[in-house]
Each structure stands twice: as C-alpha cells, then as structure tokens.
C-alpha atoms as a PDB file:
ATOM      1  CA  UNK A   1     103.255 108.528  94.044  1.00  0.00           C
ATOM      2  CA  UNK A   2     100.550 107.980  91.267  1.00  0.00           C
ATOM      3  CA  UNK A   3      98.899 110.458  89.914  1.00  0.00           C
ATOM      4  CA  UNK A   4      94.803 111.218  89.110  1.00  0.00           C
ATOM      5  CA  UNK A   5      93.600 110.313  86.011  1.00  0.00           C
ATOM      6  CA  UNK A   6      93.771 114.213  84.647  1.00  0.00           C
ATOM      7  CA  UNK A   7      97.770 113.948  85.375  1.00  0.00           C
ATOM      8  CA  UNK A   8      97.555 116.007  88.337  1.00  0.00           C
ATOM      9  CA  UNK A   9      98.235 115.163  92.237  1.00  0.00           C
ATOM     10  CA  UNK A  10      94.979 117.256  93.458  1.00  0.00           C
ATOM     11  CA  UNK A  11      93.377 115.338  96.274  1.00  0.00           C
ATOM     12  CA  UNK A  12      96.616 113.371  97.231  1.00  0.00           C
ATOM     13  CA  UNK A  13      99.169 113.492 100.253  1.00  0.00           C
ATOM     14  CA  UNK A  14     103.053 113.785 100.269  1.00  0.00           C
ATOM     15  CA  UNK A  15     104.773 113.246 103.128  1.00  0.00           C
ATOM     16  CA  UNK A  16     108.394 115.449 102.491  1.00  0.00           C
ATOM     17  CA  UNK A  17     111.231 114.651 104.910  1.00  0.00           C
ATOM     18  CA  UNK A  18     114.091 117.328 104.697  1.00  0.00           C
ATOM     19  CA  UNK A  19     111.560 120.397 103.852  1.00  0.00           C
ATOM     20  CA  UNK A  20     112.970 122.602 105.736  1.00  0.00           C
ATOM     21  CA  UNK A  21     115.897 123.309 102.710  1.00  0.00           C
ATOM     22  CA  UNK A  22     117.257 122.218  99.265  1.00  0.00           C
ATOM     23  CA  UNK A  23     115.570 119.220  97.507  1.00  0.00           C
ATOM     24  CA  UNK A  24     112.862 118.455 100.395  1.00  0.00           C
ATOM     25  CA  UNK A  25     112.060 122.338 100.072  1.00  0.00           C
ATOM     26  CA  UNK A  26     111.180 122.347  96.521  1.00  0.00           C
ATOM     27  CA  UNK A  27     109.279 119.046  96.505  1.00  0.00           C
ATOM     28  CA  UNK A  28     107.091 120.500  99.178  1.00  0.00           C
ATOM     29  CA  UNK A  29     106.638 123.669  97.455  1.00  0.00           C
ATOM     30  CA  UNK A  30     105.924 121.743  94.174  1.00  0.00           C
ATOM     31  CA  UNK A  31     103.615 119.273  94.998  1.00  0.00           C
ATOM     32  CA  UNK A  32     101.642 122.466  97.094  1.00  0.00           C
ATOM     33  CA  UNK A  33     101.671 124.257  93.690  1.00  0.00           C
ATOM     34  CA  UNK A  34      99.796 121.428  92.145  1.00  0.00           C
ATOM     35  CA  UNK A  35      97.198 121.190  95.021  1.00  0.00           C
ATOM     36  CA  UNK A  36      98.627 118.352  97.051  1.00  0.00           C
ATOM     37  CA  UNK A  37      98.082 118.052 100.912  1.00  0.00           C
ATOM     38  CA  UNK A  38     101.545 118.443 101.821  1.00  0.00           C
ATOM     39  CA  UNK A  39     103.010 117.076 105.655  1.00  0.00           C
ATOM     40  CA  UNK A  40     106.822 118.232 106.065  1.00  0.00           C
ATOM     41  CA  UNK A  41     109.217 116.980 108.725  1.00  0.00           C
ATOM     42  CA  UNK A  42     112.702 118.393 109.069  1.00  0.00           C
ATOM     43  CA  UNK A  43     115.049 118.839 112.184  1.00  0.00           C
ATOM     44  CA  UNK A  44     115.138 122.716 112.006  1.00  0.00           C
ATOM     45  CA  UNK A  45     111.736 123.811 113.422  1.00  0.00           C
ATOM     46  CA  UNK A  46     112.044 127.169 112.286  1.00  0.00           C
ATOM     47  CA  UNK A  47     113.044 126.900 108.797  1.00  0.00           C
ATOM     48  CA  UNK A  48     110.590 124.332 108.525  1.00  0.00           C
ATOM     49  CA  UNK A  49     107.833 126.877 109.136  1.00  0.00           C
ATOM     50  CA  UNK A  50     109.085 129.170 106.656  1.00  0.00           C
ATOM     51  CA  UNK A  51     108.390 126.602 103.974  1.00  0.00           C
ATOM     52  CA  UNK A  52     104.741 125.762 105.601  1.00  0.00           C
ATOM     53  CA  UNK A  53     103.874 129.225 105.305  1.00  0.00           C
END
C-alpha cells in the first residue's frame, strides 16, 4: 500500500484478512492507529468484533 505524501496512510483503505487474531489483528489495529479505513474479514465472527470495536 502507498502511502500520502506526509508518510502517513490517513484517507486510505486496508482490507485485513485474518483480523480476528495474531498478525491480521495487529495490522488492523495499526493501520486504525494511523487513521486508515480499515475492512477485516476472519472466520471467527466473534473475535472478529472484538478487534472492530
């Protein structure tokens, strides 16, 4: 994913696969830090919330 100009991933979308735990967990939770529109998909629905919320 390219980032803006200032270096930052504001006004961009990541699609994460695997959110729900490990690796796809923290890259959702990252790029939301930064300001990113962030759609997750996982198998386990309800873990999958917890990291939406």
């Amino acid at each position: 994913m390219a980032m803006n100009k200032n270096g930052s991933y504001t006004d961009k979308v990541a699609f994460v696969t695997g959110a729900a735990s490990g690796i796809g967990r923290a890259a959702a939770l990252a790029f939301a830090r930064q300001g990113t529109s962030v759609a997750v998909a996982d198998g386990s629905d309800g873990a999958t919330r917890e990291t939406v919320q």
